[in-house]
PDB file of N, CA and C in Angstrom:
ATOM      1  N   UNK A   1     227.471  70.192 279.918  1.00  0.00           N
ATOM      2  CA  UNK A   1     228.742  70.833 280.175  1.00  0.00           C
ATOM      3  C   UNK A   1     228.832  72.113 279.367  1.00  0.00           C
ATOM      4  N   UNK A   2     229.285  73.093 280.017  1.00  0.00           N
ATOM      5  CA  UNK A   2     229.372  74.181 279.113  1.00  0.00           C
ATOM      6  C   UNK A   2     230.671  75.037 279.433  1.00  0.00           C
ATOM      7  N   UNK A   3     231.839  75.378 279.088  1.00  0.00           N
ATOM      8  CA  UNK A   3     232.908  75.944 279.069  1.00  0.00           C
ATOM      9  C   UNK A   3     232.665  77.617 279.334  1.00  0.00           C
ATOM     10  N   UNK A   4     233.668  78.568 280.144  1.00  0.00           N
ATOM     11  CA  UNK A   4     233.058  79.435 280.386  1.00  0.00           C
ATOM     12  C   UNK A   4     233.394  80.395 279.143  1.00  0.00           C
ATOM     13  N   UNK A   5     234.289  79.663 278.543  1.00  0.00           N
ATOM     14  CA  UNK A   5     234.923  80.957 277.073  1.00  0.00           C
ATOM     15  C   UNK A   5     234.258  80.257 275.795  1.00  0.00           C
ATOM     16  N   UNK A   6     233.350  79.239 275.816  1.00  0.00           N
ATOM     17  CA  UNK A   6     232.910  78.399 275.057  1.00  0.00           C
ATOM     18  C   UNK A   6     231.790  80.122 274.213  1.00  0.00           C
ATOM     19  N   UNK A   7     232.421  79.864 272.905  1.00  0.00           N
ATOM     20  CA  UNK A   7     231.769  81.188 271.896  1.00  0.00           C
ATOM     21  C   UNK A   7     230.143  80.973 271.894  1.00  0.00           C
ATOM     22  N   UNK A   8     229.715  79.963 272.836  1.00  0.00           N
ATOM     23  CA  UNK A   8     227.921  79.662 272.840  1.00  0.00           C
ATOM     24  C   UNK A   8     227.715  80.524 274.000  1.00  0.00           C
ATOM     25  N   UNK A   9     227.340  81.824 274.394  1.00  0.00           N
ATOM     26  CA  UNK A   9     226.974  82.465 275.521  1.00  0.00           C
ATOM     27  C   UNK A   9     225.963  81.419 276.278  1.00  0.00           C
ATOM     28  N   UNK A  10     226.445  81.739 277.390  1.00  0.00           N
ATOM     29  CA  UNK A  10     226.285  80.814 278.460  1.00  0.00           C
ATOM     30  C   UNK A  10     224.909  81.376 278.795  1.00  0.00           C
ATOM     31  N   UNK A  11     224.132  82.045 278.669  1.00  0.00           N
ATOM     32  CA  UNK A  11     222.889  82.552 278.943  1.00  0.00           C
ATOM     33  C   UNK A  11     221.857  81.437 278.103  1.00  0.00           C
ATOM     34  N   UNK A  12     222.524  81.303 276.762  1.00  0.00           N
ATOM     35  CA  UNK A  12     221.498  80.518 276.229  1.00  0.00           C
ATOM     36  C   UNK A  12     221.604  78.883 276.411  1.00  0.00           C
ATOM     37  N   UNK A  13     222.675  78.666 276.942  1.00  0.00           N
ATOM     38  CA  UNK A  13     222.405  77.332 277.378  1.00  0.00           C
ATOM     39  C   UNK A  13     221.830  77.251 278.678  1.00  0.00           C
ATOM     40  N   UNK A  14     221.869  78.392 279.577  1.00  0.00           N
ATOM     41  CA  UNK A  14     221.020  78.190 280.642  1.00  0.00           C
ATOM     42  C   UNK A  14     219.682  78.320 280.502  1.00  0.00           C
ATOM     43  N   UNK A  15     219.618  79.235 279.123  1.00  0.00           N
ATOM     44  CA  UNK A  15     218.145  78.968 278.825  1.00  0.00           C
ATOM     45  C   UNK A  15     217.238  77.497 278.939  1.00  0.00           C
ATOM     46  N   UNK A  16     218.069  77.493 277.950  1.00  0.00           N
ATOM     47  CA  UNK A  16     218.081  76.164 277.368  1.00  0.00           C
ATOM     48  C   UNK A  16     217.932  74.848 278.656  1.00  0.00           C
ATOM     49  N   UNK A  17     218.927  75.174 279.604  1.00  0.00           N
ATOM     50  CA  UNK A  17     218.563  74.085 281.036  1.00  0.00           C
ATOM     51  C   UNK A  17     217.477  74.443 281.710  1.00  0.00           C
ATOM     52  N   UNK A  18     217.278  75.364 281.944  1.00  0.00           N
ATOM     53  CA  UNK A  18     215.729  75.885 282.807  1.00  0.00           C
ATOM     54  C   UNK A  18     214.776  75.661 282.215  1.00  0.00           C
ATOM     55  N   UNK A  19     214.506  75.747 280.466  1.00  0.00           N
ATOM     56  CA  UNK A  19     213.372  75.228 279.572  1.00  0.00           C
ATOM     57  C   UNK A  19     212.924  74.038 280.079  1.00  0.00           C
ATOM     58  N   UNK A  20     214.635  73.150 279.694  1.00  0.00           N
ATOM     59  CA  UNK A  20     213.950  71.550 280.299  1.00  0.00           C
ATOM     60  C   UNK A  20     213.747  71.275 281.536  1.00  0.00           C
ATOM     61  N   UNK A  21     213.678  72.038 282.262  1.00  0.00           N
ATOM     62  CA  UNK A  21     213.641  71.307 284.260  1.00  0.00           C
ATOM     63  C   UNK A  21     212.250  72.181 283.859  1.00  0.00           C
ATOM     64  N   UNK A  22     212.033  73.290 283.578  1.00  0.00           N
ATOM     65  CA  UNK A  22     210.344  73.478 283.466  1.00  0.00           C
ATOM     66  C   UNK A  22     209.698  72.914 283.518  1.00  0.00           C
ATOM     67  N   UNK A  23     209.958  71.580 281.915  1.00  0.00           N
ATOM     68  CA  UNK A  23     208.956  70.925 281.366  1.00  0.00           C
ATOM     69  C   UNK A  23     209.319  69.457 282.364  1.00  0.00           C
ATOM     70  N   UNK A  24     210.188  69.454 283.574  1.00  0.00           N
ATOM     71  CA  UNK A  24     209.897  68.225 284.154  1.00  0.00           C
ATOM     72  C   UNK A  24     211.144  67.454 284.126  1.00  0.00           C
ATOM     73  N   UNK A  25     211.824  67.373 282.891  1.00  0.00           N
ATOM     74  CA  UNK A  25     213.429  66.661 282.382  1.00  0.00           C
ATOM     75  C   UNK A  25     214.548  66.873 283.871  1.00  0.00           C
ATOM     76  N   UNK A  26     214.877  66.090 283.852  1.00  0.00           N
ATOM     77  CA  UNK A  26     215.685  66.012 285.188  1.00  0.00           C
ATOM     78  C   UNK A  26     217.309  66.092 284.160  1.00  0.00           C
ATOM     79  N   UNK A  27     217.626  67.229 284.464  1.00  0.00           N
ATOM     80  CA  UNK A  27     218.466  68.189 284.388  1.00  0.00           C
ATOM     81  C   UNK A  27     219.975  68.568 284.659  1.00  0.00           C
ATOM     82  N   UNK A  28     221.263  68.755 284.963  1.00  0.00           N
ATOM     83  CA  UNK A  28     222.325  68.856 285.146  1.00  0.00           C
ATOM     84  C   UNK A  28     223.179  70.001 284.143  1.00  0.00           C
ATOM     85  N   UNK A  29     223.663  71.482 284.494  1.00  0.00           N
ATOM     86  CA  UNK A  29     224.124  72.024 283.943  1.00  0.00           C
ATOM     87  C   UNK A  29     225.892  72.448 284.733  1.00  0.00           C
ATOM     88  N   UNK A  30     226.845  71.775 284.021  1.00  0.00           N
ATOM     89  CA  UNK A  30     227.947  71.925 284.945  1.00  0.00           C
ATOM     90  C   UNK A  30     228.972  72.824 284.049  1.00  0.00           C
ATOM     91  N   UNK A  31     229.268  73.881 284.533  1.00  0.00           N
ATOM     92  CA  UNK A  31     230.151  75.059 284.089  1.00  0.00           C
ATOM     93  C   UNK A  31     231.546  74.800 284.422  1.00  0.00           C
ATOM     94  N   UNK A  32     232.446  74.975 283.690  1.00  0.00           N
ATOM     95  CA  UNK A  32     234.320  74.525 283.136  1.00  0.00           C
ATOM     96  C   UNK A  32     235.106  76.084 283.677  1.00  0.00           C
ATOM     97  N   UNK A  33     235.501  76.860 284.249  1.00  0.00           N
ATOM     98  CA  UNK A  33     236.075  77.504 284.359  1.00  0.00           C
ATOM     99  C   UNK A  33     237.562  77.905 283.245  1.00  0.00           C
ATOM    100  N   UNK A  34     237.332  78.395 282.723  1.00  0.00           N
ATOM    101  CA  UNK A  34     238.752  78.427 281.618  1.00  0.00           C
ATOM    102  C   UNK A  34     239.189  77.671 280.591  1.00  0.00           C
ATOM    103  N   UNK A  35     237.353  77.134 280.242  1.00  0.00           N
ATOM    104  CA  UNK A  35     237.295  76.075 278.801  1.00  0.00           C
ATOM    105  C   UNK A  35     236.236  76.647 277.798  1.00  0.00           C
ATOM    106  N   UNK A  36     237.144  75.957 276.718  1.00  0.00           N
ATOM    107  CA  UNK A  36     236.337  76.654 275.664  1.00  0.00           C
ATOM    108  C   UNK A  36     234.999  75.722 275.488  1.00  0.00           C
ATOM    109  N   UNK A  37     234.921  75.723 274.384  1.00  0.00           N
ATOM    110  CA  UNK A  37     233.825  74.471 273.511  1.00  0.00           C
ATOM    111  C   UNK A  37     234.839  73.188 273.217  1.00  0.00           C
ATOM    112  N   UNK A  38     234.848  72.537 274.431  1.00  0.00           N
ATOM    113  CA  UNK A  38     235.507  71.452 274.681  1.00  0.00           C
ATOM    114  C   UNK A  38     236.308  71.480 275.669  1.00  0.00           C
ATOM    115  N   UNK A  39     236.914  70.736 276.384  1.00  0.00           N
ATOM    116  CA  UNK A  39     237.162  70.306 277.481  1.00  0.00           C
ATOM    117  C   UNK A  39     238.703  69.941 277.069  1.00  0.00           C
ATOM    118  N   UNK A  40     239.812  70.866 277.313  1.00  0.00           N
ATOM    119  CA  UNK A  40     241.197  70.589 277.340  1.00  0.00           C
ATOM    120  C   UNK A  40     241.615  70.021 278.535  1.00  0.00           C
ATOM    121  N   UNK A  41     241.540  70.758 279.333  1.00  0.00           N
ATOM    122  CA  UNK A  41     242.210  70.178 280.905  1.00  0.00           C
ATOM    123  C   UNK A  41     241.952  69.159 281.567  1.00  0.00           C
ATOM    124  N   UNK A  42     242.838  68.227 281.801  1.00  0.00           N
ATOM    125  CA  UNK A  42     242.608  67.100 282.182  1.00  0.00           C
ATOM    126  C   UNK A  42     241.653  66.496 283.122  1.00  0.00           C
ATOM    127  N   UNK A  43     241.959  67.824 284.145  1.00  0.00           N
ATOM    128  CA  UNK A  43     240.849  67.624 285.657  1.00  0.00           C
ATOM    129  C   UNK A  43     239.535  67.871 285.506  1.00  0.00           C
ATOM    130  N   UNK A  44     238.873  68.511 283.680  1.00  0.00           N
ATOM    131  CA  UNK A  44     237.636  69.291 283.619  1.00  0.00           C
ATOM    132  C   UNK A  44     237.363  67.536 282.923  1.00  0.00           C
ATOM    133  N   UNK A  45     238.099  67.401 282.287  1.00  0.00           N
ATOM    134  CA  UNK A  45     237.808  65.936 281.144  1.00  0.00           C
ATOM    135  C   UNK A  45     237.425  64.888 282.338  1.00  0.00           C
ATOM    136  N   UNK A  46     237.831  64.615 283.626  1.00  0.00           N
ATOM    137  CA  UNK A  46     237.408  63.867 284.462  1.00  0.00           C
ATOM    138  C   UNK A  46     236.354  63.753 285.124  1.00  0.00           C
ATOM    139  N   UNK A  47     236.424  65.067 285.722  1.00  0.00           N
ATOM    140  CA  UNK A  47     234.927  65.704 285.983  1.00  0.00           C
ATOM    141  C   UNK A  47     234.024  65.655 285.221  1.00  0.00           C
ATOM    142  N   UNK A  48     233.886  65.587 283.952  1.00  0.00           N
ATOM    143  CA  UNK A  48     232.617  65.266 282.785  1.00  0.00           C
ATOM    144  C   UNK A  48     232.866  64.146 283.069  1.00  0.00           C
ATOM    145  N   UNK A  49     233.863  63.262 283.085  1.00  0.00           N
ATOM    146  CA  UNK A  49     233.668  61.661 282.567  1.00  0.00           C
ATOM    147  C   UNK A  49     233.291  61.201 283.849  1.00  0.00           C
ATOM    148  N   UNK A  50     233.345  61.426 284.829  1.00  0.00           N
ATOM    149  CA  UNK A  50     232.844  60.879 286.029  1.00  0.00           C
ATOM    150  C   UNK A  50     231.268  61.396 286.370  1.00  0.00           C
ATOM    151  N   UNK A  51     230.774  62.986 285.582  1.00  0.00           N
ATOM    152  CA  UNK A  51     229.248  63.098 285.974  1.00  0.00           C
ATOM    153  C   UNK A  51     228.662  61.799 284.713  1.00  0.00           C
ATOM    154  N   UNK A  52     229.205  61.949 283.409  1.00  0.00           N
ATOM    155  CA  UNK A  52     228.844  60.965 282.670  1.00  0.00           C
ATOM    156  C   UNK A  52     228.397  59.850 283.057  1.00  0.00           C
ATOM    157  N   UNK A  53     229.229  59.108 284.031  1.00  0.00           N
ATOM    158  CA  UNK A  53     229.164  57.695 284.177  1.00  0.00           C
ATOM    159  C   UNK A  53     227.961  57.451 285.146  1.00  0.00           C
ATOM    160  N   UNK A  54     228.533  59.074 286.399  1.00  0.00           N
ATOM    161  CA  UNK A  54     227.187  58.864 287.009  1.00  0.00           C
ATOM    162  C   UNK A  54     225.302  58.656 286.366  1.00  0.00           C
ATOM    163  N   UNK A  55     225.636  59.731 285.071  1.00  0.00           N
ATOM    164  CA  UNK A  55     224.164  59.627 284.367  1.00  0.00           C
ATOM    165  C   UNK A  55     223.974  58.058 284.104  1.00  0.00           C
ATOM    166  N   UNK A  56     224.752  57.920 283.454  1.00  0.00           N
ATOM    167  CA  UNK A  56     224.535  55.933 283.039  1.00  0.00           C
ATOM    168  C   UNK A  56     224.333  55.320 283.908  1.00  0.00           C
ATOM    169  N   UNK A  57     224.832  55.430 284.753  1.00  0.00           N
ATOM    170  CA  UNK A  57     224.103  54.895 286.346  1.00  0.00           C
ATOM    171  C   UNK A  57     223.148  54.545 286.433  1.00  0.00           C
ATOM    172  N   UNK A  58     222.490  56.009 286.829  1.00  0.00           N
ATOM    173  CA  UNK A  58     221.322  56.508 287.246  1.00  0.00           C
ATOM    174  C   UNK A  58     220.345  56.487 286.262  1.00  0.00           C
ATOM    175  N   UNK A  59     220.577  56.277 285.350  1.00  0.00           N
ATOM    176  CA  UNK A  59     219.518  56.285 283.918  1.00  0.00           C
ATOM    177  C   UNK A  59     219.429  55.019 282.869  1.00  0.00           C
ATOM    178  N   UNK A  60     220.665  54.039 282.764  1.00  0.00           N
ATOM    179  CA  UNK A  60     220.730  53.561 282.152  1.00  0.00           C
ATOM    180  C   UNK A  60     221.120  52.020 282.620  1.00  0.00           C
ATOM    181  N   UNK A  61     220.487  52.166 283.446  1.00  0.00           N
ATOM    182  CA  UNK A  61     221.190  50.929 284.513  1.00  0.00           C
ATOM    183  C   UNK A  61     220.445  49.741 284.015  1.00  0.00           C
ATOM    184  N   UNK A  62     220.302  49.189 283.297  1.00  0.00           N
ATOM    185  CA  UNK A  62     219.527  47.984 282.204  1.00  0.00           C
ATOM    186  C   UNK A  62     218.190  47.724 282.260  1.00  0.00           C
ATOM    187  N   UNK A  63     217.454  48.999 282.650  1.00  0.00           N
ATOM    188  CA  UNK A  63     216.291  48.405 282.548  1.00  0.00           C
ATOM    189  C   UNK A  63     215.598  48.764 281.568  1.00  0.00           C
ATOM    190  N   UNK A  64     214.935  48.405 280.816  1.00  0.00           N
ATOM    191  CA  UNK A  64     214.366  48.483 279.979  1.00  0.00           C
ATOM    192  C   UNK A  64     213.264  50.082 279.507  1.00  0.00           C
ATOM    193  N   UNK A  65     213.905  50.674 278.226  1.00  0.00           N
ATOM    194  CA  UNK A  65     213.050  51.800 278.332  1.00  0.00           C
ATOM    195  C   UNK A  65     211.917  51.885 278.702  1.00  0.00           C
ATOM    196  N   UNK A  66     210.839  53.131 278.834  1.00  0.00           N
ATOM    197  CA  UNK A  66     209.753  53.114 279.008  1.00  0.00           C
ATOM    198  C   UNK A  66     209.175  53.829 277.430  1.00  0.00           C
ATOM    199  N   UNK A  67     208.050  52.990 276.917  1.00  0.00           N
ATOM    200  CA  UNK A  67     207.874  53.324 275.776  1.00  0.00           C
ATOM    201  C   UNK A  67     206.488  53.383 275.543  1.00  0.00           C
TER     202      UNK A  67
END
């Protein structure tokens, strides 16, 4: 998640997302329109908490790490 007034320029966290889908990491970069470094608005706080849950889903669904 990255806020669009968030004082972390948004260039380097996209860096930062394209680094990891490079190296293979399956990836998700979702931009807040009119949030800082954190998530005030109720409808942005949902929207994270609902891609959230989706990750746990999809990633964490009890099976056992791979190690």
């Amino acid at each position: 998640f990255h806020g669009e007034l968030d004082f972390l320029p948004f260039q380097q966290v996209e860096t930062f997302h394209d680094q990891l889908q490079a190296n293979g990491t399956p990836v998700e970069l979702i931009g807040f329109a009119g949030e800082g470094h954190g998530l005030g608005a109720a409808t942005s706080q949902f929207e994270a908490a609902q891609a959230q849950i989706e990750w746990f889903r999809q990633y964490l669904n009890g099976a056992p790490a791979d190690q």
